[in-house]
N, C-alpha and C. Protein backbone atom coordinates (compact mmCIF):
# COMPACT_ATOMS: atom_id res chain seq x y z
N UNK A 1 -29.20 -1.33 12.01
CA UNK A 1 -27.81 -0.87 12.05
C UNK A 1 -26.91 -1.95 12.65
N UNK A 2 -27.68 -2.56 13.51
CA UNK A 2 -26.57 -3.33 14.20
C UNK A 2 -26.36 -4.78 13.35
N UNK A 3 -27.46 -5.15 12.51
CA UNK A 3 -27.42 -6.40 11.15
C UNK A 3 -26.68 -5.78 10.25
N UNK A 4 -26.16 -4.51 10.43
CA UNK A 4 -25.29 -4.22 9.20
C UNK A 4 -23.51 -4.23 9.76
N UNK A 5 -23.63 -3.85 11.30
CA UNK A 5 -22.56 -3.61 11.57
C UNK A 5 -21.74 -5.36 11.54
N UNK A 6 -22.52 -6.32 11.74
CA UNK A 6 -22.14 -7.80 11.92
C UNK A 6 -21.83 -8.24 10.40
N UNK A 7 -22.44 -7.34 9.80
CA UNK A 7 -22.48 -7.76 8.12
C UNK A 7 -21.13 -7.44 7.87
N UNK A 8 -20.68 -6.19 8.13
CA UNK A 8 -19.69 -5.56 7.81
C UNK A 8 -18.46 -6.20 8.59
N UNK A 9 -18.35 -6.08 9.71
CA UNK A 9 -17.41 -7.07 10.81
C UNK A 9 -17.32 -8.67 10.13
N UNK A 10 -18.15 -9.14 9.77
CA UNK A 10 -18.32 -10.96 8.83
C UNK A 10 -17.37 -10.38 7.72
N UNK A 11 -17.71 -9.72 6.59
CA UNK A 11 -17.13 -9.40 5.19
C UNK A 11 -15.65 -9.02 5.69
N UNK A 12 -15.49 -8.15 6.78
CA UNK A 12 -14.21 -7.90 6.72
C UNK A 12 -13.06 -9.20 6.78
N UNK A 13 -13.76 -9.96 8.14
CA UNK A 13 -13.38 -11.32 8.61
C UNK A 13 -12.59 -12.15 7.57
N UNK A 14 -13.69 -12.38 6.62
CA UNK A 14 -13.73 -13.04 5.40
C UNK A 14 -12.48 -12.25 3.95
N UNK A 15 -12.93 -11.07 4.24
CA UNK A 15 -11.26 -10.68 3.35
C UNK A 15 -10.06 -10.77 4.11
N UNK A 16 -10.07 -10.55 4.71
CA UNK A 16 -8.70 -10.75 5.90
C UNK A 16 -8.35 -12.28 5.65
N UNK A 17 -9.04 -13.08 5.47
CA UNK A 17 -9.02 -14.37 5.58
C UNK A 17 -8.31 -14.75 3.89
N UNK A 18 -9.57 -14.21 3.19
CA UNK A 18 -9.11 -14.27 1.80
C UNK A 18 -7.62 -14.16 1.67
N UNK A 19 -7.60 -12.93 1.66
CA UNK A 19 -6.05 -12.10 1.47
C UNK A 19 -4.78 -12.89 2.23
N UNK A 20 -5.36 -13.65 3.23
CA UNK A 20 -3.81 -14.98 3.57
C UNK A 20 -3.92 -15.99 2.71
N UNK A 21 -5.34 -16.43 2.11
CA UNK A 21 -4.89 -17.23 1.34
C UNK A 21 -4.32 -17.09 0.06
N UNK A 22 -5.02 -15.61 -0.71
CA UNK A 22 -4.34 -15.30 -1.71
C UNK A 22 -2.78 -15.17 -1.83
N UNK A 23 -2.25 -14.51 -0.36
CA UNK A 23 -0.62 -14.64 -0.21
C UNK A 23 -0.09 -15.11 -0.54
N UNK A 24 -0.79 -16.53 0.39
CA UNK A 24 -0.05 -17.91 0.59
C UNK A 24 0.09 -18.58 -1.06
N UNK A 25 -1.19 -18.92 -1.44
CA UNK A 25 -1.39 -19.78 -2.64
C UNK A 25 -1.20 -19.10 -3.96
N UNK A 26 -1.35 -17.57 -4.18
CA UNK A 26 -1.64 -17.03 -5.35
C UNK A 26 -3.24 -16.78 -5.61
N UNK A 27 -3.65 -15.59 -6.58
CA UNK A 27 -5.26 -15.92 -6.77
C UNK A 27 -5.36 -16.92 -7.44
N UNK A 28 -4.78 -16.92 -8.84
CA UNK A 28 -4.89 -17.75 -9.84
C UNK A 28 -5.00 -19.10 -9.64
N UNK A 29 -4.28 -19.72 -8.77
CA UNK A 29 -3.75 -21.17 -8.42
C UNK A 29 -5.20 -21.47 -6.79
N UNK A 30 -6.24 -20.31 -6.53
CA UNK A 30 -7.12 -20.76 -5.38
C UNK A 30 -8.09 -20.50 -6.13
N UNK A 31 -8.80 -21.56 -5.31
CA UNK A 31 -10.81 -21.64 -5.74
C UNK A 31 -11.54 -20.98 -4.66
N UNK A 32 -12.82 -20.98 -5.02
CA UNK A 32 -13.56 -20.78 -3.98
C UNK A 32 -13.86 -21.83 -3.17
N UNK A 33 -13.86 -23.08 -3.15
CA UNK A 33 -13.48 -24.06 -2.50
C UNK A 33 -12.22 -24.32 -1.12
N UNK A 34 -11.11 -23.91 -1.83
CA UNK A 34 -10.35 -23.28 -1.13
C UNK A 34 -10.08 -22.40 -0.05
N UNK A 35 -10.98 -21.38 -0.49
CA UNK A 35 -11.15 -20.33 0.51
C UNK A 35 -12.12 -20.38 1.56
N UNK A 36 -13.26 -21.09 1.23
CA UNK A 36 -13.93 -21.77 2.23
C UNK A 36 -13.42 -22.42 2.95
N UNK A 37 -12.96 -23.50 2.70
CA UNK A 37 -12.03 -24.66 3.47
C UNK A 37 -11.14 -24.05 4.66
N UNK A 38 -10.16 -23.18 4.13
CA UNK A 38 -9.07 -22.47 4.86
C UNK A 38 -9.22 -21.32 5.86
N UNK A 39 -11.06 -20.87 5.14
CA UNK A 39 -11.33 -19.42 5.87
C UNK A 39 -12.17 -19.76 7.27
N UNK A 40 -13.01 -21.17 7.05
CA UNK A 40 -13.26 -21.59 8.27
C UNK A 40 -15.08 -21.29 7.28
N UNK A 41 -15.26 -20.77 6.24
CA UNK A 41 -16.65 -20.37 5.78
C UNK A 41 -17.38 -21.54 4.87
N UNK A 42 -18.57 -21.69 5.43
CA UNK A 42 -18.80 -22.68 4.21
C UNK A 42 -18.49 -21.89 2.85
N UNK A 43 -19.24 -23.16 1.66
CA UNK A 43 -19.11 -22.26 0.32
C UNK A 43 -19.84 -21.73 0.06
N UNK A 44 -21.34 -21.77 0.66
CA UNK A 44 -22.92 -21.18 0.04
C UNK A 44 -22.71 -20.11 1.18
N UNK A 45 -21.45 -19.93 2.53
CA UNK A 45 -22.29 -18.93 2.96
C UNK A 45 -20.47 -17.68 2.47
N UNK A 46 -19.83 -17.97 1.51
CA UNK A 46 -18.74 -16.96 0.44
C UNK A 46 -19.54 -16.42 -0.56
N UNK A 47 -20.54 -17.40 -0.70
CA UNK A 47 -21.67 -16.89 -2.10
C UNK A 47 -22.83 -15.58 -1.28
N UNK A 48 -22.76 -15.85 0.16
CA UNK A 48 -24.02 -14.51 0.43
C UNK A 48 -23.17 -13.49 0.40
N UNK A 49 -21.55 -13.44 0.64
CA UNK A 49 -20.90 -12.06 1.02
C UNK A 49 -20.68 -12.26 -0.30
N UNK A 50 -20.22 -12.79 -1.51
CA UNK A 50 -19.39 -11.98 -2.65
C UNK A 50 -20.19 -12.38 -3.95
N UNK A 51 -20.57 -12.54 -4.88
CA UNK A 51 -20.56 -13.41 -5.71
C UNK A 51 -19.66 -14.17 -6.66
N UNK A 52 -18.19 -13.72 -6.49
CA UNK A 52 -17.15 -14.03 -7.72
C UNK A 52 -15.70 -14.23 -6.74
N UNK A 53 -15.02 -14.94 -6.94
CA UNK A 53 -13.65 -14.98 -6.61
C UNK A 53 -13.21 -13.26 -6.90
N UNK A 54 -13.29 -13.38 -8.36
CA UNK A 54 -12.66 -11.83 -8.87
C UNK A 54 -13.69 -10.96 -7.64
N UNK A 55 -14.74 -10.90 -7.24
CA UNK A 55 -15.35 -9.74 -6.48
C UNK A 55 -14.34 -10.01 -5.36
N UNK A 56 -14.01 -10.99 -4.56
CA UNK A 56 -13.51 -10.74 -3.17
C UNK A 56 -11.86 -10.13 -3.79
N UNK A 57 -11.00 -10.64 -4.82
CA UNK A 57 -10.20 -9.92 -4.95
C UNK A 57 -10.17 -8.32 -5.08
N UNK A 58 -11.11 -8.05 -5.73
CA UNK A 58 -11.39 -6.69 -5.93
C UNK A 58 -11.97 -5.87 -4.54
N UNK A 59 -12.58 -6.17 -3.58
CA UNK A 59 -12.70 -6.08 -2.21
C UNK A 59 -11.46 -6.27 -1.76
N UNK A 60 -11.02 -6.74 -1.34
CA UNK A 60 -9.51 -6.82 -0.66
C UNK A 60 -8.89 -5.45 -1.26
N UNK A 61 -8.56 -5.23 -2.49
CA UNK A 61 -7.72 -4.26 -2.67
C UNK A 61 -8.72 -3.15 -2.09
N UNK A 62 -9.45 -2.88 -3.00
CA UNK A 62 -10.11 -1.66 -2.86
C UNK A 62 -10.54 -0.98 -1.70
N UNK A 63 -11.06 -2.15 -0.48
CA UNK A 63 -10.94 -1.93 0.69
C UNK A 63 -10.09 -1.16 1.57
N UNK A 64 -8.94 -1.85 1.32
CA UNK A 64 -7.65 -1.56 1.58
C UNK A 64 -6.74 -0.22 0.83
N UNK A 65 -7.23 0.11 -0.14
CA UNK A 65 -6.72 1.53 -0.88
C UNK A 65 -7.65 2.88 0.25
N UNK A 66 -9.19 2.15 0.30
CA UNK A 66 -10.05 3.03 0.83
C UNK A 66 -9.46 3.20 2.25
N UNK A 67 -9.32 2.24 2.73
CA UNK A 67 -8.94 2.23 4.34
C UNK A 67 -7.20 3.25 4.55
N UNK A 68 -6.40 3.10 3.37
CA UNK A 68 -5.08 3.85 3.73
C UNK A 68 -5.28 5.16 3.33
N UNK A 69 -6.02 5.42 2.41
CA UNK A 69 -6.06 6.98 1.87
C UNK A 69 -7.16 7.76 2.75
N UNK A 70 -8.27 7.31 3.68
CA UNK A 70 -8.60 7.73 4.62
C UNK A 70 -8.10 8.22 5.72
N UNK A 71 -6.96 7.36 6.47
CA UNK A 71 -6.29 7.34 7.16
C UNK A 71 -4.89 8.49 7.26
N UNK A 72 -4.76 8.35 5.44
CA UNK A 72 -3.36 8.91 5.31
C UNK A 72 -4.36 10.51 4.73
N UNK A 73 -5.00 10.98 4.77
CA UNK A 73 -5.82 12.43 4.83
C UNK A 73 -5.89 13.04 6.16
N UNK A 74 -6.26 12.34 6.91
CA UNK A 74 -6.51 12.46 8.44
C UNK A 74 -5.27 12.88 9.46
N UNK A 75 -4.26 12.13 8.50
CA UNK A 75 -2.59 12.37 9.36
C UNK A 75 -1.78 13.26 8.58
N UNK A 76 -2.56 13.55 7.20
CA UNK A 76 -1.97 15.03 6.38
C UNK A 76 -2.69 15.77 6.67
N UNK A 77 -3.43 16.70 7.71
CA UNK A 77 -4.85 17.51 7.51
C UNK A 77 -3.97 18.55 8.08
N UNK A 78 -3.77 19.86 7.73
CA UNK A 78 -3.44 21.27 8.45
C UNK A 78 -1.89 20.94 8.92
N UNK A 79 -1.06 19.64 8.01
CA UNK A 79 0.30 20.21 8.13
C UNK A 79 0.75 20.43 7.13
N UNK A 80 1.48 21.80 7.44
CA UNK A 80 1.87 22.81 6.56
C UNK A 80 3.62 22.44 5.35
N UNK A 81 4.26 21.67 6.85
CA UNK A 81 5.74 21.90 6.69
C UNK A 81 5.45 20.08 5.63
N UNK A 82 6.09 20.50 4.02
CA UNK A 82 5.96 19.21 3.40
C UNK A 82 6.73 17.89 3.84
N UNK A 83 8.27 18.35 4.55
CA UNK A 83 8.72 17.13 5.18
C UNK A 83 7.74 16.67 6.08
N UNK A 84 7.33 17.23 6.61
CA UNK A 84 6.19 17.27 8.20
C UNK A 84 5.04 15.59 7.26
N UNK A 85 4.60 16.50 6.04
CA UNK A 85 3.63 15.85 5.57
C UNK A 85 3.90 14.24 4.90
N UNK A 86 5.22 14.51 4.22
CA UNK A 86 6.06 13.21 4.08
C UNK A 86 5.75 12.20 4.73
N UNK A 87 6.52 12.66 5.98
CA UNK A 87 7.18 11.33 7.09
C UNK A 87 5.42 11.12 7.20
N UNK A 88 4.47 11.87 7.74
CA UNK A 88 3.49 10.96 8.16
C UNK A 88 2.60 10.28 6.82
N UNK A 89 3.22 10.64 5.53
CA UNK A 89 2.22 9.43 4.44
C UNK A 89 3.09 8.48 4.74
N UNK A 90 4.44 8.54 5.31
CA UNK A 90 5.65 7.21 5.18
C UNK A 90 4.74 6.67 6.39
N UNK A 91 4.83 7.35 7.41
CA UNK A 91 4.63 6.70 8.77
C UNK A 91 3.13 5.84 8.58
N UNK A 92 1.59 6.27 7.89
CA UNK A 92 0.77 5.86 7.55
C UNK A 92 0.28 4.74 6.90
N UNK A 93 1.37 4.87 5.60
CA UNK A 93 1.43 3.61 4.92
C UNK A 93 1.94 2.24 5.90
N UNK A 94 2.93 3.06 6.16
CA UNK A 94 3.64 1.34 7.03
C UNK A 94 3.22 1.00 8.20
N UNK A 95 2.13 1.74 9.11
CA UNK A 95 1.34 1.60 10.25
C UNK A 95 0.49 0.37 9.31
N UNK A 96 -0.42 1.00 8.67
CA UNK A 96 -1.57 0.25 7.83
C UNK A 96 -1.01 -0.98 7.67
N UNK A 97 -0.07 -1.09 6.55
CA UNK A 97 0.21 -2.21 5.93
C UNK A 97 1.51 -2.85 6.84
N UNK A 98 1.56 -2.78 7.93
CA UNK A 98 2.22 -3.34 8.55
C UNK A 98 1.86 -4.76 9.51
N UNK A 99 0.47 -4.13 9.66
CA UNK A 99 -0.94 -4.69 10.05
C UNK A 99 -1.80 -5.31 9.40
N UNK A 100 -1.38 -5.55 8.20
CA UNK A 100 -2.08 -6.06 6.86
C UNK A 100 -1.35 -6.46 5.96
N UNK A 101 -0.53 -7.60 6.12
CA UNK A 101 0.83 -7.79 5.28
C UNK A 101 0.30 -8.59 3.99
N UNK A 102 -0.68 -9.60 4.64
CA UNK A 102 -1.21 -9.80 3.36
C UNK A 102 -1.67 -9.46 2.17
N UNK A 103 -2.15 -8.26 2.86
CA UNK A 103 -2.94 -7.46 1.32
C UNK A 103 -1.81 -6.78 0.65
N UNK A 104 -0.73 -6.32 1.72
CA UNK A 104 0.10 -6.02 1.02
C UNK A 104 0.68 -6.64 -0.23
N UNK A 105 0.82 -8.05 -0.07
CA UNK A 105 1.46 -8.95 -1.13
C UNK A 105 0.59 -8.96 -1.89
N UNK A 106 -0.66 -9.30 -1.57
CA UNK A 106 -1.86 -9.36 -2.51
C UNK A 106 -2.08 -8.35 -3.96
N UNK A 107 -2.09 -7.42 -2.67
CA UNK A 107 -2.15 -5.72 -3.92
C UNK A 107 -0.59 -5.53 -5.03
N UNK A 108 -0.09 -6.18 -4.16
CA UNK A 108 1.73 -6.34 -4.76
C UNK A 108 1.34 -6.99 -6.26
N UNK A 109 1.42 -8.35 -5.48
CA UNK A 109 1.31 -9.36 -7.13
C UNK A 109 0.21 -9.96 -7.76
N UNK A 110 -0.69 -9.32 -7.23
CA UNK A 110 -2.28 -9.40 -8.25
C UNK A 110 -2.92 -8.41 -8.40
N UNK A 111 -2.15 -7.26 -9.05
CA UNK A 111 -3.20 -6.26 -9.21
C UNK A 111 -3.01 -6.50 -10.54
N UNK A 112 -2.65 -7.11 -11.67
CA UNK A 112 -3.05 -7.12 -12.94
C UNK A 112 -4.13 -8.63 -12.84
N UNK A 113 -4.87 -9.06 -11.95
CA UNK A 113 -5.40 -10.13 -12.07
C UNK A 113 -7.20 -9.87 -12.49
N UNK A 114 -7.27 -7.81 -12.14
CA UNK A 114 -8.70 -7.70 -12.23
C UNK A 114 -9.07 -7.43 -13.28
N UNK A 115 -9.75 -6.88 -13.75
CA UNK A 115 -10.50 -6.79 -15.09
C UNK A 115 -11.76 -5.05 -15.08
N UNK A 116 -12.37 -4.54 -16.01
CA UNK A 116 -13.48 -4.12 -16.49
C UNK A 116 -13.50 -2.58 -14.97
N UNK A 117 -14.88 -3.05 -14.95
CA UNK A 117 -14.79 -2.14 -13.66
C UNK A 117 -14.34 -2.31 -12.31
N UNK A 118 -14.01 -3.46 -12.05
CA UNK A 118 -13.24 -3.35 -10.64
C UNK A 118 -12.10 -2.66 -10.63
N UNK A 119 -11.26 -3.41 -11.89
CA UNK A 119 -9.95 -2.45 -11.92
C UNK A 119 -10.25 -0.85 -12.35
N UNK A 120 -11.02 -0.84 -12.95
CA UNK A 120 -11.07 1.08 -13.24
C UNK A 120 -10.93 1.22 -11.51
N UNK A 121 -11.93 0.33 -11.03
CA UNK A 121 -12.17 1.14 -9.38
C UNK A 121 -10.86 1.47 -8.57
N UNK A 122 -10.40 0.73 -8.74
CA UNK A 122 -9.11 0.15 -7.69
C UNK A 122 -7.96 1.17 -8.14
N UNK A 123 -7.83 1.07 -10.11
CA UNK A 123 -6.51 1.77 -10.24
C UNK A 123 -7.21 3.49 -9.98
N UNK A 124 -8.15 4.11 -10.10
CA UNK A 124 -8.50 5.35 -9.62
C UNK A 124 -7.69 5.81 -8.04
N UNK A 125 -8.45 4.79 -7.40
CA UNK A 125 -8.01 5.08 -6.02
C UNK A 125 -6.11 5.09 -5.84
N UNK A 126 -5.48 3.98 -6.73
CA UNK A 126 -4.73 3.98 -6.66
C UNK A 126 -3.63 5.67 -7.64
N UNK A 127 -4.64 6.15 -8.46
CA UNK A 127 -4.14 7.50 -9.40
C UNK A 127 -4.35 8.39 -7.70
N UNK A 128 -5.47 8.16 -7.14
CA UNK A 128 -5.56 9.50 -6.29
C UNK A 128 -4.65 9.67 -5.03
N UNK A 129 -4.28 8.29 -4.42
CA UNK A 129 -3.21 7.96 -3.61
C UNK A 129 -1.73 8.36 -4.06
N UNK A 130 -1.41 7.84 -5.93
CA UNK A 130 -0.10 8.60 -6.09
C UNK A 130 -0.27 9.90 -6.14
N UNK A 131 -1.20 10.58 -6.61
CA UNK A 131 -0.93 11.91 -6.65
C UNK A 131 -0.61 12.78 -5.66
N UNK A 132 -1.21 12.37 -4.67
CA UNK A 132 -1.35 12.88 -3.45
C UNK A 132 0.50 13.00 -2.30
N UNK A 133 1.23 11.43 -3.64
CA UNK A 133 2.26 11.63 -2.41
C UNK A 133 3.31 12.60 -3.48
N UNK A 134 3.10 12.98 -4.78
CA UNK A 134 3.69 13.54 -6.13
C UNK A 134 3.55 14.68 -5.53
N UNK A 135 2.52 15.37 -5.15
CA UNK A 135 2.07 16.99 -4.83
C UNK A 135 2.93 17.25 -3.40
N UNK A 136 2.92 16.15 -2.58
CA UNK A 136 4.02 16.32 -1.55
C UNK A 136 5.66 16.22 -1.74
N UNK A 137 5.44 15.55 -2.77
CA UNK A 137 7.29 15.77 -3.28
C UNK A 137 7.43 17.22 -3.86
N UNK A 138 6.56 17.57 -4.26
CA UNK A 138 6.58 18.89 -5.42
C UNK A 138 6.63 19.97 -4.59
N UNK A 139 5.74 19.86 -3.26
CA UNK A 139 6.19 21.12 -2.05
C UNK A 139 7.36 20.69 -1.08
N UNK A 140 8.04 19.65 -1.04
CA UNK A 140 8.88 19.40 -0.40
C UNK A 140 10.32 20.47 -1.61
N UNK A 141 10.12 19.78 -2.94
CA UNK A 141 10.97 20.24 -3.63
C UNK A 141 10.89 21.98 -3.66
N UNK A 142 10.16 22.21 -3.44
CA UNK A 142 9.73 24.52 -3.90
C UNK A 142 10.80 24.63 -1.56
N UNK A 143 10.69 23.48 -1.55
CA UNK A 143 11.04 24.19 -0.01
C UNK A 143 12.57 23.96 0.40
N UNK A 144 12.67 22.70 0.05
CA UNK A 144 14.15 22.00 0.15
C UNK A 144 14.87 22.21 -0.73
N UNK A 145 14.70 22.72 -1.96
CA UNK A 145 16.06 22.87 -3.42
C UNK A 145 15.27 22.06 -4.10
N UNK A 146 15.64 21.94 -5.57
CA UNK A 146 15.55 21.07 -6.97
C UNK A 146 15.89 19.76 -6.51
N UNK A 147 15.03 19.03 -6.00
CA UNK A 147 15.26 17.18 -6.70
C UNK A 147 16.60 16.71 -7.53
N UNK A 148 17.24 15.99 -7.31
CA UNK A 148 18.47 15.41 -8.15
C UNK A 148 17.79 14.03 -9.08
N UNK A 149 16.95 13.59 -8.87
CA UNK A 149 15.93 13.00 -9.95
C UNK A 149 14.87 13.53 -9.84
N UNK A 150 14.18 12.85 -11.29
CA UNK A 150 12.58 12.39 -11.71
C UNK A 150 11.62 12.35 -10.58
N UNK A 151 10.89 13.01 -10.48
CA UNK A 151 9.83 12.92 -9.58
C UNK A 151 9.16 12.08 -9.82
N UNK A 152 8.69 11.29 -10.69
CA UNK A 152 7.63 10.21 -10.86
C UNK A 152 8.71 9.38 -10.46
N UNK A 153 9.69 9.18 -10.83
CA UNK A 153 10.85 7.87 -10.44
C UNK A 153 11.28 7.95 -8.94
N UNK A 154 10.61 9.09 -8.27
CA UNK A 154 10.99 9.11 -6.51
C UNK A 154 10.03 8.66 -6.33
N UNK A 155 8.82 9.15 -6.86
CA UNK A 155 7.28 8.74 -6.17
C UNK A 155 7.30 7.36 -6.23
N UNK A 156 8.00 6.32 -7.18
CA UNK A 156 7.21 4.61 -7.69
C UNK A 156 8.64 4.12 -7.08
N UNK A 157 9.72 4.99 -6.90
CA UNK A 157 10.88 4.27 -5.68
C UNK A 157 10.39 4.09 -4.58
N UNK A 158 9.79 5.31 -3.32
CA UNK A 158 9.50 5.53 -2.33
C UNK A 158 8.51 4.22 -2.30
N UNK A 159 7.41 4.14 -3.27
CA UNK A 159 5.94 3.13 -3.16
C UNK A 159 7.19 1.60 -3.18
N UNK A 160 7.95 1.23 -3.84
CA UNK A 160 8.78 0.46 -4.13
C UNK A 160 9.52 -0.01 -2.55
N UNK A 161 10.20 0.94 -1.64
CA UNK A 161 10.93 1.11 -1.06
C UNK A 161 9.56 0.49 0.31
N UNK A 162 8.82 1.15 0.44
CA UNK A 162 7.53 0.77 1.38
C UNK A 162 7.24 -0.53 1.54
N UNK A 163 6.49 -0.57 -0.09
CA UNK A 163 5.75 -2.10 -0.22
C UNK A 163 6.73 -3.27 -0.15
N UNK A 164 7.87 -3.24 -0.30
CA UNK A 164 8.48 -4.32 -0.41
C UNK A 164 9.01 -5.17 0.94
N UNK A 165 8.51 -4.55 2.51
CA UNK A 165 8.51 -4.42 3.74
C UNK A 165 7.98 -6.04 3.57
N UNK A 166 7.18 -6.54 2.73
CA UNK A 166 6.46 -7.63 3.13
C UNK A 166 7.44 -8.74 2.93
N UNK A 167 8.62 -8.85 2.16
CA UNK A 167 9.55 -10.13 2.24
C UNK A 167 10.41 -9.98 3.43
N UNK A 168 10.60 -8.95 4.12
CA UNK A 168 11.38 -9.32 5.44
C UNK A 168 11.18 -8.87 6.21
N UNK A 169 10.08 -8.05 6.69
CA UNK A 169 9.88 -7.09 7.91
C UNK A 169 8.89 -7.92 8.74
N UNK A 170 9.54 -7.95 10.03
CA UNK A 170 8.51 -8.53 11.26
C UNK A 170 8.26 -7.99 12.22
N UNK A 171 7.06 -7.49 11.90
CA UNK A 171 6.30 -6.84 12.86
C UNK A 171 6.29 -7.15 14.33
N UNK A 172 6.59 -8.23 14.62
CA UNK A 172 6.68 -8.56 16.01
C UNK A 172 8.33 -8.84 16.03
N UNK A 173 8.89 -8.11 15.39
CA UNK A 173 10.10 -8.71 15.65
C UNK A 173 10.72 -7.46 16.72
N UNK A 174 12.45 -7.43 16.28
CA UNK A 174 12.82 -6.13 17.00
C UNK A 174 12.80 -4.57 16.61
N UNK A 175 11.96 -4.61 14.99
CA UNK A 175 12.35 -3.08 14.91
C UNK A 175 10.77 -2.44 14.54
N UNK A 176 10.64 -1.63 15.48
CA UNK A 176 9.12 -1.18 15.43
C UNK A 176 8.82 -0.45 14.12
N UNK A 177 7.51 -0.34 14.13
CA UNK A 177 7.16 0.51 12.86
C UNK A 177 7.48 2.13 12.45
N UNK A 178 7.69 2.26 14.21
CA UNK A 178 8.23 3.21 13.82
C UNK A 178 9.59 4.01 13.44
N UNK A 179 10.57 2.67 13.87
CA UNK A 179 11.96 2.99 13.21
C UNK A 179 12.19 2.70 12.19
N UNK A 180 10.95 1.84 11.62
CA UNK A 180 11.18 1.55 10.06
C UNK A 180 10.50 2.20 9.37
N UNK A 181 9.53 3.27 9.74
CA UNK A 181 9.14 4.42 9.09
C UNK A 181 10.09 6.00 9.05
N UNK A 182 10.66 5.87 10.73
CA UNK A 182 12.06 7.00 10.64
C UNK A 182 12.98 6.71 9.59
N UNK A 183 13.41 4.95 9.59
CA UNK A 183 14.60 5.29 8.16
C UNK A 183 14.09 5.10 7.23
N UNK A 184 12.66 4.84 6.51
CA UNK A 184 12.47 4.97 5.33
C UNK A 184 13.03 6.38 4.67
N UNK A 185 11.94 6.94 5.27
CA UNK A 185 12.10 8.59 5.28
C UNK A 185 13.66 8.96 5.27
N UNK A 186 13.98 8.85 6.37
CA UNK A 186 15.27 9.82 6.46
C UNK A 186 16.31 8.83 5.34
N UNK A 187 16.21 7.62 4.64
CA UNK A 187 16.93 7.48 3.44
C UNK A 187 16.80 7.97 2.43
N UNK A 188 15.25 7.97 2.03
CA UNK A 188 14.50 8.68 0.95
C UNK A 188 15.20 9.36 0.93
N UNK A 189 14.80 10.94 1.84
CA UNK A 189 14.96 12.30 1.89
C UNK A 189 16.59 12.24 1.80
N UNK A 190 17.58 11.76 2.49
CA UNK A 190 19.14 11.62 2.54
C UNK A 190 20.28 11.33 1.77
N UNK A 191 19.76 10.10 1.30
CA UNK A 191 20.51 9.05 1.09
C UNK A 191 21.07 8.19 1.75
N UNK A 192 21.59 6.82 1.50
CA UNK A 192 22.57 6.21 2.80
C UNK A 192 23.25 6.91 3.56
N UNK A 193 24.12 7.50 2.68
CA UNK A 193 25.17 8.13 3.15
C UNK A 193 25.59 9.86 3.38
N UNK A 194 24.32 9.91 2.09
CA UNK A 194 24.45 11.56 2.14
C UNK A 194 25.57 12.03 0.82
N UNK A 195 26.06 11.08 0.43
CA UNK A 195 26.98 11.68 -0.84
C UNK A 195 26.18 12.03 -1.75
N UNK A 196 26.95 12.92 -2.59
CA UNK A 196 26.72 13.68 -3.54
C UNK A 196 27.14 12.87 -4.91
N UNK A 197 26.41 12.70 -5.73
CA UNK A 197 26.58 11.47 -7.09
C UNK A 197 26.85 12.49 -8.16
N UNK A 198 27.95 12.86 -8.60
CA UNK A 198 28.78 13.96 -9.70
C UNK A 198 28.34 13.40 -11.53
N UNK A 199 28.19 13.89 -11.82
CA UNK A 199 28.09 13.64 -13.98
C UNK A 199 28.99 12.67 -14.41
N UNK A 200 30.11 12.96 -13.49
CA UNK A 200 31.76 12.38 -13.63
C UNK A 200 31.91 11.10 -13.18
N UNK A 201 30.89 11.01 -12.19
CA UNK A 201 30.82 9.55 -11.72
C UNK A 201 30.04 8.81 -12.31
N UNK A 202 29.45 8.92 -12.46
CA UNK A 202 28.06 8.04 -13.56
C UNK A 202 27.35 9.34 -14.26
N UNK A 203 28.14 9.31 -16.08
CA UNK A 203 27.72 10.65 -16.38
C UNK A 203 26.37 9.87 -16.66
N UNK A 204 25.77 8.81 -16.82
CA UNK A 204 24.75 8.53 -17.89
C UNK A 204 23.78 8.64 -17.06
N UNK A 205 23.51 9.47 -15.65
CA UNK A 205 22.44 9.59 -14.60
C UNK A 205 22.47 10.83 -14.74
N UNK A 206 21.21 11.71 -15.24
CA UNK A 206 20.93 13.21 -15.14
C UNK A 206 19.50 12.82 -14.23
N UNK A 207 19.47 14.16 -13.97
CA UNK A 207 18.01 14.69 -12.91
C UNK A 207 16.84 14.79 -14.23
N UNK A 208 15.62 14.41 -14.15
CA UNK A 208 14.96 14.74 -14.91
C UNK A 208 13.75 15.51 -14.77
């Protein structure tokens, strides 16, 4: 157990590592050469943890889908009230990936880079993660009134509105995670301003 727990603690090491360089460089444009060099690993000992560039990409994500939808079950478990359940998938996501900015970008702009069965793997996790925040818009909506849009177009805004934390948000800077999880939310759910957007004003925007 304990040759597995070092196994596991090494592999993680090593994607964590990956995933800055993928940031930094792109997958496409890094070798495994590369990632050795930068990760501090030789190259024969990237070949005992992965066998393929594409495998450690596909680890990084999948890891990382597994690690937030664990997390984000655990902080939805026995609450009832759907705003309740909201704010903490908002608050969850951006704890996680706040702490993991890399993968964030990673999962951002290389998820069309996998192929066959990794990607079946990855986009699954990724079907069971949206659904999960769709079924919370859908009891937020039976509780709060009718939606003024598309529910799939709130669900891939909100994911939109999250992930995109990685071009300017600093974690060590001045605004904690958790005020940038309070105004995600309370914009989502609000609006900036709270106005009301009329037919008359932009008739060519209906609710769908």
């Amino acid at each position: 157990m304990a040759h597995q727990q070092a196994h596991d603690e090494k592999l993680d090491a090593l994607l964590a590592a990956a995933a800055r360089v993928f940031a930094k460089r792109g997958y496409h444009e890094t070798s495994m050469r590369d990632l050795a060099r930068e990760s501090g690993v030789s190259l024969s000992g990237l070949y005992y943890y992965v066998k393929s560039k594409d495998e450690l990409l596909f680890l990084i994500q999948d890891r990382s889908f597994a690690a937030v939808l664990a997390s984000m079950e655990e902080a939805i478990a026995g609450i009832e009230n759907p705003v309740e359940r909201l704010a903490r998938f908002i608050d969850n996501h951006l704890d996680y990936f706040a702490s993991h900015m890399a993968e964030m970008k990673v999962l951002s702009h290389e998820s069309g880079a996998l192929s066959g069965d990794f990607l079946s793997q990855v986009n699954a996790k990724k079907r069971e993660y949206t659904r999960v925040l769709m079924d919370i818009l859908a009891d937020v909506e039976r509780t709060c009134g009718a939606a003024h849009v598309n529910r799939r177009i709130a669900t891939y805004t909100l994911f939109g509105m999250m992930n995109w934390i990685y071009n300017w948000y600093d974690p060590l800077g001045d605004l904690s995670v958790e005020v940038l999880s309070q105004s995600i939310c309370r914009l989502f759910l609000g609006g900036y301003v709270g106005m009301p957007v009329s037919e008359s004003v932009m008739p060519h925007l209906t609710a769908g």
